[in-house]
Protein backbone atom coordinates (compact mmCIF):
# COMPACT_ATOMS: atom_id res chain seq x y z
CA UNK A 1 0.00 0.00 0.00
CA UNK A 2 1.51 3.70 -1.17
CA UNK A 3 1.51 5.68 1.94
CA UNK A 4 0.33 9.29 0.55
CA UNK A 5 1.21 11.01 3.99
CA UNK A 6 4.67 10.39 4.32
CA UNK A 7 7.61 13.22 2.77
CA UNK A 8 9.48 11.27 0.40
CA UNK A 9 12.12 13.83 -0.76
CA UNK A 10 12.98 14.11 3.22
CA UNK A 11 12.99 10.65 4.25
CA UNK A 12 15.32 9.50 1.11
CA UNK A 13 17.50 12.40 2.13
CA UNK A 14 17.35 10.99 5.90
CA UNK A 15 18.03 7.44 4.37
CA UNK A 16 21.31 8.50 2.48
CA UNK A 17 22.88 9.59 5.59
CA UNK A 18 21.87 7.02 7.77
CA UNK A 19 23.43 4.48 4.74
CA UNK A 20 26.26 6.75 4.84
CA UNK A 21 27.13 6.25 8.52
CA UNK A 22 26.54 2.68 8.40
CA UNK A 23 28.83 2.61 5.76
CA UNK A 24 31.53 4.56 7.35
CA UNK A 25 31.65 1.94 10.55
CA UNK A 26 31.51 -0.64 8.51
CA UNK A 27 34.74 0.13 7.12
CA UNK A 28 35.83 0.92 10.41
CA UNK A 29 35.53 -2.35 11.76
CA UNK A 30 37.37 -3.39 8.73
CA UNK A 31 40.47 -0.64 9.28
CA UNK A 32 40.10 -2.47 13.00
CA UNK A 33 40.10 -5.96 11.97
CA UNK A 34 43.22 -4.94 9.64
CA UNK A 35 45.18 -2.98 12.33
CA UNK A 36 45.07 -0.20 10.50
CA UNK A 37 42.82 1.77 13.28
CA UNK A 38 44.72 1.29 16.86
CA UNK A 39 42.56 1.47 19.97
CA UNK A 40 38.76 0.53 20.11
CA UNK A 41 36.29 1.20 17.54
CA UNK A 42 32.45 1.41 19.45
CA UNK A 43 30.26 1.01 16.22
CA UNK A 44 26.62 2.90 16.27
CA UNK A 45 25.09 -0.20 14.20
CA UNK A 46 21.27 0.17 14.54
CA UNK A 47 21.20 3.75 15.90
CA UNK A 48 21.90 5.78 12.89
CA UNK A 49 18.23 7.64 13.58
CA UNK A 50 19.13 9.09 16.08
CA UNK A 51 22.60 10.99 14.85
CA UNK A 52 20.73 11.78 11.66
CA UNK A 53 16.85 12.93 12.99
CA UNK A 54 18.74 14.84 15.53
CA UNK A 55 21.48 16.33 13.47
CA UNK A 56 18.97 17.32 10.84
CA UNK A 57 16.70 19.42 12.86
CA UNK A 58 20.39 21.57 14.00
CA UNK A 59 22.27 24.71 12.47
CA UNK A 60 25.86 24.15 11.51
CA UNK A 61 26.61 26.53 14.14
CA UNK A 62 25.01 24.85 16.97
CA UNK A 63 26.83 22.71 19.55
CA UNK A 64 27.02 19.06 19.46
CA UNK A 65 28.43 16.77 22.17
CA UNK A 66 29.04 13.54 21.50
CA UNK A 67 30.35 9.91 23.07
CA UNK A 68 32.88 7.19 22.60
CA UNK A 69 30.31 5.97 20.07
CA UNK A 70 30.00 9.31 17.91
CA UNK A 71 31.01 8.45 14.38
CA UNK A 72 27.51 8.92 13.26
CA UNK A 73 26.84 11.94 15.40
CA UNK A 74 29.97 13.91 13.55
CA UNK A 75 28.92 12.59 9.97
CA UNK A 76 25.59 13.84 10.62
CA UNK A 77 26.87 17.25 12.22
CA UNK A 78 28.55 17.74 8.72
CA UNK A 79 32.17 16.65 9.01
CA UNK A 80 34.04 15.59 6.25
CA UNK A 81 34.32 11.41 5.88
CA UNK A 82 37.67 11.43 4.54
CA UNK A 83 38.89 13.57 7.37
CA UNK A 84 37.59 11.34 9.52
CA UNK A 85 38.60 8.20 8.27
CA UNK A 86 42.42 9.53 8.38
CA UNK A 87 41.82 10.80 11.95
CA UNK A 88 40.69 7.18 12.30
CA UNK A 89 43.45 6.12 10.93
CA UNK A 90 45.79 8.33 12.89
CA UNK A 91 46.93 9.73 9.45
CA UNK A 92 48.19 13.64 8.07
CA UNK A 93 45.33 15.47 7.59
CA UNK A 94 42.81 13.70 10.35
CA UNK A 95 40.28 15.94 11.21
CA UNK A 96 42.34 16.32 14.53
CA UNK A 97 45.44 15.80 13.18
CA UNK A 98 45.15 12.37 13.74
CA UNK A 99 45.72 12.94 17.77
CA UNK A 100 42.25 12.44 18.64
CA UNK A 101 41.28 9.34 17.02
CA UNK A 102 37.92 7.69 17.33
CA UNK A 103 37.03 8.42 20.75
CA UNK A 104 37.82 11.86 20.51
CA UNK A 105 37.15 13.05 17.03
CA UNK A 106 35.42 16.67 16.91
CA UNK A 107 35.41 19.70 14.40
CA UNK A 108 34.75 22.81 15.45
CA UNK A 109 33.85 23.88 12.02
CA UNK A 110 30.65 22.37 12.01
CA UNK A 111 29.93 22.99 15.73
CA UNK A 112 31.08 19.32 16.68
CA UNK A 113 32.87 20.26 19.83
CA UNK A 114 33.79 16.40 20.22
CA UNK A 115 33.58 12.93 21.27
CA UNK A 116 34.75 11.84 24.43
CA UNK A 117 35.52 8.91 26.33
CA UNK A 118 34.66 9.60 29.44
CA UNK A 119 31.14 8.41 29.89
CA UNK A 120 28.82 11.81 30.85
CA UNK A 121 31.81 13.88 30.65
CA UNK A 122 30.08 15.64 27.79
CA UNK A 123 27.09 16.70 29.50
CA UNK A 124 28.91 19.21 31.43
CA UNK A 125 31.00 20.36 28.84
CA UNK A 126 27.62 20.87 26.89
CA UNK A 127 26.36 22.94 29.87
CA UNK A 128 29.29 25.20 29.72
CA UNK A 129 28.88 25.37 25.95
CA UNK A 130 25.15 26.47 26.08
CA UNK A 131 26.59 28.99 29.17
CA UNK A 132 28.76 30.42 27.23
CA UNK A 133 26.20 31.36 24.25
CA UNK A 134 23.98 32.50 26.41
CA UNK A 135 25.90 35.04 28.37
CA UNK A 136 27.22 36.11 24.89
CA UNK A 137 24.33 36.91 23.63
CA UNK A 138 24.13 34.01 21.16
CA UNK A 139 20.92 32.17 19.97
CA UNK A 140 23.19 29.19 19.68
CA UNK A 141 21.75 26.08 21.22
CA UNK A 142 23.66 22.74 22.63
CA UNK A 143 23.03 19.68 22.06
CA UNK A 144 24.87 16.78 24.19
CA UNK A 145 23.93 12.81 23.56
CA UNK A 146 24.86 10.36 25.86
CA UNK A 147 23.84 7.01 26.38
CA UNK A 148 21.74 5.74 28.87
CA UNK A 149 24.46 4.33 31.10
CA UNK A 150 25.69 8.05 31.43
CA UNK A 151 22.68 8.85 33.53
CA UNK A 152 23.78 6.36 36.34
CA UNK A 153 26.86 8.73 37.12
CA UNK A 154 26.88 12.07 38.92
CA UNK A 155 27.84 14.54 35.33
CA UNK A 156 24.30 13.82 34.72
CA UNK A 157 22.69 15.18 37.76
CA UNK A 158 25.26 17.85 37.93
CA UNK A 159 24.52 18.99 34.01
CA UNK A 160 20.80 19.10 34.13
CA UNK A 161 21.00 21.21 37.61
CA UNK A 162 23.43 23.96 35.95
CA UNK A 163 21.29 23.92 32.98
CA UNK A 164 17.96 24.34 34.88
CA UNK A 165 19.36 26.86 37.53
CA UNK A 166 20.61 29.07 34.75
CA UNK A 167 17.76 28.39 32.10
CA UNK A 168 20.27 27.31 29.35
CA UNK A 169 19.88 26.43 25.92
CA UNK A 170 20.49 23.06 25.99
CA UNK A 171 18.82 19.49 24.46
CA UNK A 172 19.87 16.92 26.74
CA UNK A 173 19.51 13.70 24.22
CA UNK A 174 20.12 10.13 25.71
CA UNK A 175 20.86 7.67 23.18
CA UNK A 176 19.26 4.66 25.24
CA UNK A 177 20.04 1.09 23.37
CA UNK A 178 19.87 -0.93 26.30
CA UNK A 179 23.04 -1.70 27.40
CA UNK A 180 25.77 -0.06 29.06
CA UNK A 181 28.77 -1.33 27.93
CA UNK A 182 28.63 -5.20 28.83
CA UNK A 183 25.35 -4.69 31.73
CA UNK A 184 21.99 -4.40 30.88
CA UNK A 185 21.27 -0.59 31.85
CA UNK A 186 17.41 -1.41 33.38
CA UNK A 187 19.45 -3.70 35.70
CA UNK A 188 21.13 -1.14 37.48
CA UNK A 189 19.01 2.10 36.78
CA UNK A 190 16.36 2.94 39.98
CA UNK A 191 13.18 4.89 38.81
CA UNK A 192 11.45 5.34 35.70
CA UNK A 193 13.23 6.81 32.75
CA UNK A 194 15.81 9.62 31.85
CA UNK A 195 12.99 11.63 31.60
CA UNK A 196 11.53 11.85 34.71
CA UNK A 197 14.68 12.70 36.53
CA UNK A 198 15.12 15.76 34.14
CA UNK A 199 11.37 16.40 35.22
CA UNK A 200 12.22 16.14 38.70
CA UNK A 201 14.76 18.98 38.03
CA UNK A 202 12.25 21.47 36.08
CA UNK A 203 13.50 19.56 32.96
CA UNK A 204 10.45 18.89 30.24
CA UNK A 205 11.39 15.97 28.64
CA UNK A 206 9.93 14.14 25.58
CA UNK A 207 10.49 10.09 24.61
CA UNK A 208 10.69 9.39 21.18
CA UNK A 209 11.18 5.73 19.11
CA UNK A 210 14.78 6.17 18.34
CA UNK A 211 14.54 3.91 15.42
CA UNK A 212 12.03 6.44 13.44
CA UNK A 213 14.40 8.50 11.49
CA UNK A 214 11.29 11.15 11.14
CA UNK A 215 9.87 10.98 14.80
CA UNK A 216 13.43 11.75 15.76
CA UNK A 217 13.93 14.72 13.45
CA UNK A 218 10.27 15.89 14.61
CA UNK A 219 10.78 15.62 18.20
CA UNK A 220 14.16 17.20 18.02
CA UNK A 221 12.59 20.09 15.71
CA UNK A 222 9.89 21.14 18.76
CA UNK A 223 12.63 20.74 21.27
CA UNK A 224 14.88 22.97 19.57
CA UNK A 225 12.27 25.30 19.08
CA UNK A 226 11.33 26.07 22.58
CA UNK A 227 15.25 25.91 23.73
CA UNK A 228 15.78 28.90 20.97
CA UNK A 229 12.83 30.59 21.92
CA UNK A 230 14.28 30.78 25.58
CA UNK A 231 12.47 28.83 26.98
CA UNK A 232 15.37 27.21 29.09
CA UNK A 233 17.15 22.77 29.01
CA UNK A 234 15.17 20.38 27.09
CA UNK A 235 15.60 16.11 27.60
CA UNK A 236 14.61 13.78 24.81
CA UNK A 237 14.68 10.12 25.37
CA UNK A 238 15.32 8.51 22.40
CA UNK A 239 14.88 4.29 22.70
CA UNK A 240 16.84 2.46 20.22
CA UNK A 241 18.90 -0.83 20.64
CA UNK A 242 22.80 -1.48 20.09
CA UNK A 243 22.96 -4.19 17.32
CA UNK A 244 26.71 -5.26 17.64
CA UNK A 245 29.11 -5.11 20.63
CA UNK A 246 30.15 -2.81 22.84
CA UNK A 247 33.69 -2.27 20.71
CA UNK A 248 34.04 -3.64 16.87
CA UNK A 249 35.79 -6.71 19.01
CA UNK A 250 32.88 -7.66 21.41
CA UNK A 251 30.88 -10.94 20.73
CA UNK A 252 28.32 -9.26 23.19
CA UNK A 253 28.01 -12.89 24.17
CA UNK A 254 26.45 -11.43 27.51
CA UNK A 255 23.08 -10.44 25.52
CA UNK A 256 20.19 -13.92 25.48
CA UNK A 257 20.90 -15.83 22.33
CA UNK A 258 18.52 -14.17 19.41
CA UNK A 259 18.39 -10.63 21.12
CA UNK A 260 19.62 -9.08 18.93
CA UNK A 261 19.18 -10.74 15.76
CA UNK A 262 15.33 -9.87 16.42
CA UNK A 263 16.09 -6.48 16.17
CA UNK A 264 17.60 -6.36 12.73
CA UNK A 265 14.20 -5.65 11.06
CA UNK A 266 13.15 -2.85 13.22
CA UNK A 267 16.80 -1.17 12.78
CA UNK A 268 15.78 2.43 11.21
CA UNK A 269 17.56 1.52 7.60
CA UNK A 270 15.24 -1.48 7.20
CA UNK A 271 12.61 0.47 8.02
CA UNK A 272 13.38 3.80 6.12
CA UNK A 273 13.29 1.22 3.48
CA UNK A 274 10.26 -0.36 3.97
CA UNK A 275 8.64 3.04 4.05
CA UNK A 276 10.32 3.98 0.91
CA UNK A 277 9.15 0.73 -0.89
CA UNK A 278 5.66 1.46 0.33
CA UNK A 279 5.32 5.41 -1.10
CA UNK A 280 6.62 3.54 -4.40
CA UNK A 281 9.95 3.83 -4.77
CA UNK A 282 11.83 1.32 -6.45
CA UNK A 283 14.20 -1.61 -5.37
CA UNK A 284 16.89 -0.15 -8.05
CA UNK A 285 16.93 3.28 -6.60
CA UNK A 286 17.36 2.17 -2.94
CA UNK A 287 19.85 0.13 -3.96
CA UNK A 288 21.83 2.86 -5.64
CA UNK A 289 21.42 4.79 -2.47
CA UNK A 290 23.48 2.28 -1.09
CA UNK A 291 26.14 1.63 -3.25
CA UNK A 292 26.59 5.44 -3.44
CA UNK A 293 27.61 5.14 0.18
CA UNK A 294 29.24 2.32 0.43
CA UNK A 295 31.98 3.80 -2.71
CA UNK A 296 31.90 7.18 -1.18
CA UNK A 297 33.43 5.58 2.22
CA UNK A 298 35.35 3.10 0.30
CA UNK A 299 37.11 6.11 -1.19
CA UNK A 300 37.45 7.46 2.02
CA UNK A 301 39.28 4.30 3.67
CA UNK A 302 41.27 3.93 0.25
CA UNK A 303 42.65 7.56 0.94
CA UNK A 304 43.44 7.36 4.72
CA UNK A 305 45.04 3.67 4.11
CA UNK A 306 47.59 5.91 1.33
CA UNK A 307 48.07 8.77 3.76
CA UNK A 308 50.63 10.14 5.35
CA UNK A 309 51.92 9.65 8.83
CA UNK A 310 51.73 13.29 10.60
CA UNK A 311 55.33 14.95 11.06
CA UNK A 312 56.58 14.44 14.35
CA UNK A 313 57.67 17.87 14.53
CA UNK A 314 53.78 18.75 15.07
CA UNK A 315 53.94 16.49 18.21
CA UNK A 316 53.19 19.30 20.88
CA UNK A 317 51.30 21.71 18.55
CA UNK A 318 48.59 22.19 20.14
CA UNK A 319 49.21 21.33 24.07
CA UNK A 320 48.74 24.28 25.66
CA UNK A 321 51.35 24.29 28.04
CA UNK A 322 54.23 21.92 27.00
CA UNK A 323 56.92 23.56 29.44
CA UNK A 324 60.22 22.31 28.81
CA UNK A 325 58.71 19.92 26.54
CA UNK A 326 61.08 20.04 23.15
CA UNK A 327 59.56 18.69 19.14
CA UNK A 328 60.59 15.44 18.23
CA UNK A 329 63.61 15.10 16.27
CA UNK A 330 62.00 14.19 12.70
């Protein structure tokens, strides 16, 4: 059945990027497998909807603060793939130089202010960020994601306080697939939801399916909204699951047997798909959408596999205060 309701030209546009980050970590996991990428790779398999409905509904010069897991969250922002794949890579011309790697990848030129691998480290750094623009004068918002094992550790409370006591413009956006790291978050977590700790705080807070690329942009559209119209933190709860491990290394053998191979079909690519298929598009033009991205980020690993090694000479550039500290012979 055609589904007349639905916005084709913005869900195929949705569907490319989500494809496109996919894409990216899957040839991550490949740079990993190969030793080319040193250090863990934490893939975002099954959660692109919520880097790309979020993303979408931001201004390049917004704020975003990401996690370990943030691949998707900086493609989406608007960085550059090859840059990233050489940061990846640890290669000349990473998008940090190739010092920050996976877990810490950012550009500032599209407002990503970074990845981090501290888990809730970012939602205080997002607080400052939205501080900052406010007492500047800025209609700038912030937007920090964590997961939902980031709520279980004191950043969280501390973030959401700031923010409410000052009335800043922040979106507070927990990425909740289920499991923190190896433990199954509901295991540990006391209360409800996210959500109605931010509430208890003077926090309105909105859940969302995080698999529903469009629910995702839509929710994150209304939050953003109110936060630019001043009218102080937002919290969305977006629910989606982790389909692969913890790192691009972890069986997840910890999960039931057939957890997560359930969840394949409800991952938001098969169903951007399915919804696709239904308003009448065809089989041959999905699948070009695919093998667009899947030769853009084979490019992209081609060129950071042929690159460079960064100049030891650039070593200390940019430590703030190296002291004695002397270049590297090269």
């Amino acid at each position: 059945m055609v589904k007349t309701n639905l916005d084709v030209g913005r869900l195929s546009e949705r569907f490319r990027m989500m494809l496109r980050i996919r894409a990216f970590e899957e040839f991550a996991i490949r740079a990993a497998d190969e030793k080319l990428v040193l250090g863990a790779i934490h893939p975002s398999i099954g959660q692109e909807a919520c880097a790309t409905g979020i993303c979408a509904a931001l201004r390049k010069d917004d704020f975003l603060l990401s996690t370990h897991r943030g691949h998707g969250h900086t493609l989406a922002k608007g960085a550059d793939a090859t840059a990233m794949m050489r940061e990846l890579f640890g290669r000349e011309g990473g998008i940090c130089g190739g010092k920050g790697g996976s877990m810490h990848i950012a550009d500032f030129s599209v407002g990503m202010l970074g990845a981090n691998g501290v888990v809730a480290a970012n939602i205080n750094i997002a607080a400052g960020a939205a501080h900052a623009a406010k007492l500047m004068g800025q209609d700038k918002i912030s937007v920090c994601i964590f997961g939902d094992g980031a709520i279980n550790r004191g950043p969280f409370l501390e973030g959401l306080n700031w923010a409410a006591a000052f009335k800043l413009p922040v979106l507070f956006v927990c990425e909740d697939n289920e499991w923190a790291s190896t433990t199954r978050s509901k295991d540990v977590t006391g209360g409800d939801s996210p959500g109605k700790r931010a509430e208890a705080l003077g926090i309105a807070a909105e859940q969302v399916d995080g698999n529903d690329v469009m629910a995702v942009e839509d929710a994150t559209t209304r939050l953003v909204a109110a936060i630019r119209a001043g009218g102080g933190p937002r919290l969305l709860h977006a629910v989606t699951y982790r389909l692969l491990g913890h790192t691009s290394v972890d069986k997840a053998a910890y999960r039931p047997d057939g957890e997560a191979d359930k969840k394949w079909t409800n991952c938001p690519i098969s169903r951007a798909s399915t919804l696709l298929t239904g308003a009448g598009m065809s089989q041959t033009e999905l699948d070009s959408f695919r093998s667009n991205a899947f030769d853009e980020m084979q490019a992209a690993f081609d060129d950071a596999k042929a690159s460079p090694w960064p100049n030891t000479v650039n070593a200390y550039a940019d430590v703030q205060d190296i002291g004695a500290l002397q270049p590297l012979d090269t």
